[in-house]
Protein backbone atom coordinates (compact mmCIF):
# COMPACT_ATOMS: atom_id res chain seq x y z
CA UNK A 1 56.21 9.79 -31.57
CA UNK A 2 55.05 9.41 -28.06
CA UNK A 3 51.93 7.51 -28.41
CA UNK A 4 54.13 5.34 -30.57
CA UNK A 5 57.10 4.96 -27.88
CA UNK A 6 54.41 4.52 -25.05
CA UNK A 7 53.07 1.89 -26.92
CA UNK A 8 56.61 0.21 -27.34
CA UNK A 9 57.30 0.47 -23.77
CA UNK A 10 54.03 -0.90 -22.91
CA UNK A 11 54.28 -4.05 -25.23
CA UNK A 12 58.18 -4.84 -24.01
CA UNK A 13 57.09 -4.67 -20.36
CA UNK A 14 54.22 -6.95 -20.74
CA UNK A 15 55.96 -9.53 -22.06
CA UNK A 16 58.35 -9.74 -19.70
CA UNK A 17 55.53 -9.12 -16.89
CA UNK A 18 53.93 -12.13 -18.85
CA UNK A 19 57.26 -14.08 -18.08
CA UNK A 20 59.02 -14.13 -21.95
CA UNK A 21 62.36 -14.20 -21.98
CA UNK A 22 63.11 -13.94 -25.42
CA UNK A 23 62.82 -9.66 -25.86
CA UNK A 24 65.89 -8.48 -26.51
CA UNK A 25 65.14 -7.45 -30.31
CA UNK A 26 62.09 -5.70 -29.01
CA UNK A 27 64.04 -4.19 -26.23
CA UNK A 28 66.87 -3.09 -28.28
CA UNK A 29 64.31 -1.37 -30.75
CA UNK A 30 62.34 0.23 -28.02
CA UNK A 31 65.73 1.62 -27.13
CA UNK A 32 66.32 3.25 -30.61
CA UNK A 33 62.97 4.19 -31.31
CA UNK A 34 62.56 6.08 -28.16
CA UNK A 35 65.96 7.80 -27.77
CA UNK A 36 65.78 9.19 -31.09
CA UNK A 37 62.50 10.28 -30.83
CA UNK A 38 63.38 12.05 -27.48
CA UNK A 39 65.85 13.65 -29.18
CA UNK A 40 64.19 14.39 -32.74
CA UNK A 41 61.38 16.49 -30.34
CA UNK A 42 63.89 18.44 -28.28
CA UNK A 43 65.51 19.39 -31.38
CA UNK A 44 61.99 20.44 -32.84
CA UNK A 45 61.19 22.83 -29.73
CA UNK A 46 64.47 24.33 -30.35
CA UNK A 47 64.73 24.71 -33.93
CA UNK A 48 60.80 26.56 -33.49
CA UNK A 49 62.67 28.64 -30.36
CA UNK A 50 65.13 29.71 -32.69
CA UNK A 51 68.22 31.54 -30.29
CA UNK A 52 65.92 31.33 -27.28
CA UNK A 53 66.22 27.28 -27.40
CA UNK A 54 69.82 27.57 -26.64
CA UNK A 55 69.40 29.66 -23.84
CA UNK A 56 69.64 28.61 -20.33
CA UNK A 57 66.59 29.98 -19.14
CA UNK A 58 64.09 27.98 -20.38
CA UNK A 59 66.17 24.85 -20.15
CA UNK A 60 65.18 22.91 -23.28
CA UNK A 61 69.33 23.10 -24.23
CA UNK A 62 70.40 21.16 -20.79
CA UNK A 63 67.18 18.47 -21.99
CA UNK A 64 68.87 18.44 -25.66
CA UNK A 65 72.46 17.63 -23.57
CA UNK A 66 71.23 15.27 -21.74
CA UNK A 67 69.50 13.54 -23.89
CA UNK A 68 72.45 12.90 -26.15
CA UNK A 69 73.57 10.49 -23.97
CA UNK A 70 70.54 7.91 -24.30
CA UNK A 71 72.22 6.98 -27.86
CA UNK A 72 75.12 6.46 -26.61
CA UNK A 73 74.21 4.49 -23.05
CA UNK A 74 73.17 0.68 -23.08
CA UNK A 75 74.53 0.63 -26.57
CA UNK A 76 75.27 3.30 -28.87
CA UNK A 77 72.01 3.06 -31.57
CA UNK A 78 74.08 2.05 -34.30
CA UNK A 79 75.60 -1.00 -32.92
CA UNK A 80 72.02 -1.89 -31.43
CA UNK A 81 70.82 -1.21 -35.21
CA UNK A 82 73.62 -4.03 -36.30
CA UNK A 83 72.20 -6.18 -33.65
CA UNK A 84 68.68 -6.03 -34.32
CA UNK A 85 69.44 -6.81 -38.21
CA UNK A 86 71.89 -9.61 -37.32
CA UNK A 87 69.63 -11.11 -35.01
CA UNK A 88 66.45 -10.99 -36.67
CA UNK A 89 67.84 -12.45 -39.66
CA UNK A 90 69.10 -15.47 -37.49
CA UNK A 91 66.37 -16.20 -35.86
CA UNK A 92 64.38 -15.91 -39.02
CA UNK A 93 62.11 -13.63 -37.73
CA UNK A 94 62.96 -10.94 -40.14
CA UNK A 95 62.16 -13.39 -43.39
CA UNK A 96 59.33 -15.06 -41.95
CA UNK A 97 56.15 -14.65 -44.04
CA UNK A 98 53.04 -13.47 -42.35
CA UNK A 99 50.33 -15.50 -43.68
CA UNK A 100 51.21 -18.34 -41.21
CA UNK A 101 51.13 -16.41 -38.44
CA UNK A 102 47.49 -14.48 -38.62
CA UNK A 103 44.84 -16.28 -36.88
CA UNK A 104 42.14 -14.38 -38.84
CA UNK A 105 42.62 -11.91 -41.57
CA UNK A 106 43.17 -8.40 -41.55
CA UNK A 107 40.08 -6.02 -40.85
CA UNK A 108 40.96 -2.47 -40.75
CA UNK A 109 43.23 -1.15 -43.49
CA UNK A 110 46.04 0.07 -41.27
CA UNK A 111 45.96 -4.02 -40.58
CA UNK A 112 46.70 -4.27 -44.44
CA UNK A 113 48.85 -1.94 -44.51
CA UNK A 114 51.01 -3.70 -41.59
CA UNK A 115 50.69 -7.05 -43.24
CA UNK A 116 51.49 -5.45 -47.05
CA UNK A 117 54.49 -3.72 -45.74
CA UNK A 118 55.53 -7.09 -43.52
CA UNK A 119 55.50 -9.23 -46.76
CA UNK A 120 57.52 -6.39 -48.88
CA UNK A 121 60.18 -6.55 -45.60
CA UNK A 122 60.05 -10.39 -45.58
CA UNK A 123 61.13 -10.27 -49.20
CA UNK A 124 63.24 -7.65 -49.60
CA UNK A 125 65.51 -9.78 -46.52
CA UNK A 126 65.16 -13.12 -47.86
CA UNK A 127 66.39 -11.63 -51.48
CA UNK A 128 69.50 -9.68 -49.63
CA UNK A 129 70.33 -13.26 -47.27
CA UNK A 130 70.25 -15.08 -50.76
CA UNK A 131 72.68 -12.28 -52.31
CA UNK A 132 74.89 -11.89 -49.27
CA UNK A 133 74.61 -15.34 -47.50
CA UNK A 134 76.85 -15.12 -44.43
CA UNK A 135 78.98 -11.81 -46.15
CA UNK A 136 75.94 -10.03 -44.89
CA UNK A 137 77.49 -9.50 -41.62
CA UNK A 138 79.68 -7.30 -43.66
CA UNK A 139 77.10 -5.18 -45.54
CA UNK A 140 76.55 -2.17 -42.39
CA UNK A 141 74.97 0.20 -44.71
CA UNK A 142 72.20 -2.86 -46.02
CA UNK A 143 72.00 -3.90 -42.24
CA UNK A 144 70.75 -0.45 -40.72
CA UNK A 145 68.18 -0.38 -43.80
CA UNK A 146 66.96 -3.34 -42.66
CA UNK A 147 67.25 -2.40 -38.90
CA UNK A 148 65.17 0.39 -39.63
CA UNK A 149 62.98 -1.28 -41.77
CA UNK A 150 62.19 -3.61 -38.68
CA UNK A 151 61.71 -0.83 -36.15
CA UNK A 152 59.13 0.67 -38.32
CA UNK A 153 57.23 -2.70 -38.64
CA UNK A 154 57.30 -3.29 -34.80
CA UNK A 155 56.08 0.03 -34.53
CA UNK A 156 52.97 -0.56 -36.63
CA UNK A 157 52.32 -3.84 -34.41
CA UNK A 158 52.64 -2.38 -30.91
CA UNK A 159 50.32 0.74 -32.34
CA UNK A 160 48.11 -1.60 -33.80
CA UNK A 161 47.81 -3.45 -30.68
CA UNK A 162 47.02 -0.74 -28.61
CA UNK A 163 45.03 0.89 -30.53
CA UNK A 164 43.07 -2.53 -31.10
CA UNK A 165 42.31 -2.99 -27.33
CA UNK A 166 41.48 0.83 -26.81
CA UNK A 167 38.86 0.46 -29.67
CA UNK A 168 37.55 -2.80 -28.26
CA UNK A 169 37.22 -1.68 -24.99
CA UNK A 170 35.56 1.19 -25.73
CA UNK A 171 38.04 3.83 -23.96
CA UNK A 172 36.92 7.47 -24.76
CA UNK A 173 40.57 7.78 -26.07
CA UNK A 174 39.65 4.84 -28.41
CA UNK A 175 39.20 6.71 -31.36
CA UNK A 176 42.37 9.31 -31.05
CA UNK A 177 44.11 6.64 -30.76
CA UNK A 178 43.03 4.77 -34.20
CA UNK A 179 43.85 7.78 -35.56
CA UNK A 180 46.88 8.22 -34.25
CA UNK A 181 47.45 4.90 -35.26
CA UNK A 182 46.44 4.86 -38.63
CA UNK A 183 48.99 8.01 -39.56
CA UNK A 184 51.89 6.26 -38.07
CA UNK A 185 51.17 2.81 -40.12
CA UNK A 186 50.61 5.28 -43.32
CA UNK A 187 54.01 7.03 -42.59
CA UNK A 188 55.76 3.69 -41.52
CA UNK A 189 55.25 1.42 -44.59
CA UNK A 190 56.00 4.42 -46.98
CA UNK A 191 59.39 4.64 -44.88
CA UNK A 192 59.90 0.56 -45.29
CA UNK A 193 58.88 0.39 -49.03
C-alpha cells in the first residue's frame, strides 16, 4: 500500500510541477487511496497487537484517532468517491477505450493486465451510462463501484509508471519494485473484474 500511495503522490505532484491543471480526479483518488490505506495499516498493527494496540503506551491507538479524520477532511471519501465517478464519466475519461491512446503496445504482462482490466472498466461504464443515461447520478451504490473500479486502474498506471522508469534506469530498487508492481496490478484487476 505504500509503494502504491508513494507512487500516487509522486505522479499528482508532477503534473502539477509540470504545470497541468486539470488533476482533480487524480487528486481526489490519491486522497482516498491513501487515507484508507493509512488507516487499513494502523488497523493491521493493532488487530496483530491484540489489547496492547489500544493501549496508550505504544501509541499506535492516538495514530488510529487521528487518522480517522483524513476521511473525513478535504472531503469525506464517499462524497469524493461520487465525484470521481460523476466526473470521469463526464469527461469521458472513464469510457474511453485504450487502444487509441497507447503509443506502442503493451510489453510486460502487468502492462496487459492494466490494458485488459482498462477495456473491461471502459465497458462495463459505457453499458451502465447506456442503462442509466443521466438517472445515473442517482445510482450511489453503481457510482462507488465504479469509483473504486477507477482508483484501482489509476493505481496500476502510477505503479506501472514508476516501476517502468526504475527498471529503465537501472535503480538497484528496480527490480523490488516490478515486483511490487506486478502483485498490485494482479490484485487490482481481480478487484475491478
Amino acid at each position: 500500500l505504500q509503494y502504491v500511495t508513494e507512487s500516487m503522490a509522486y505522479m499528482v505532484s508532477a503534473n502539477m510541477d509540470q504545470g497541468a491543471t486539470d488533476f482533480q480526479i487524480e487528486a481526489a483518488i490519491s486522497k482516498i487511496f491513501g487515507s484508507e490505506a493509512a488507516w487499513k495499516v494502523t488497523d493491521e498493527c493493532i488487530q496483530i497487537m491484540g489489547g496492547m494496540g489500544f493501549m496508550k503506551e505504544p501509541g499506535v491507538e492516538r495514530v488510529l484517532r487521528d487518522l480517522r479524520v483524513f476521511r473525513i477532511f478535504e472531503g469525506t471519501n464517499d462524497i469524493l468517491r461520487l465525484f470521481v465517478a460523476l466526473q470521469g464519466c463526464m469527461a469521458g475519461r472513464a469510457g474511453q477505450r485504450p487502444e487509441s491512446q497507447w503509443t506502442c503496445p503493451p510489453r510486460v504482462e502487468s502492462e496487459r493486465r492494466a490494458v485488459q482490466a482498462l477495456e473491461q472498466f471502459a465497458t462495463v461504464v459505457e453499458a451502465k451510462l447506456i442503462k442509466h443515461k443521466k438517472g445515473i447520478v442517482n445510482e450511489q451504490f453503481l457510482l462507488q463501484r465504479l469509483a473504486d473500479g477507477a482508483i484501482d486502474l489509476y493505481a496500476m498506471v502510477v505503479v506501472l509508471s514508476r516501476a517502468s522508469r526504475s527498471l529503465s534506469e537501472g535503480h538497484p530498487t528496480a527490480q523490488h519494485e516490478k515486483m511490487l508492481c506486478d502483485t498490485w496490478c494482479i490484485e487490482a484487476a481481480a478487484r475491478i473484474r
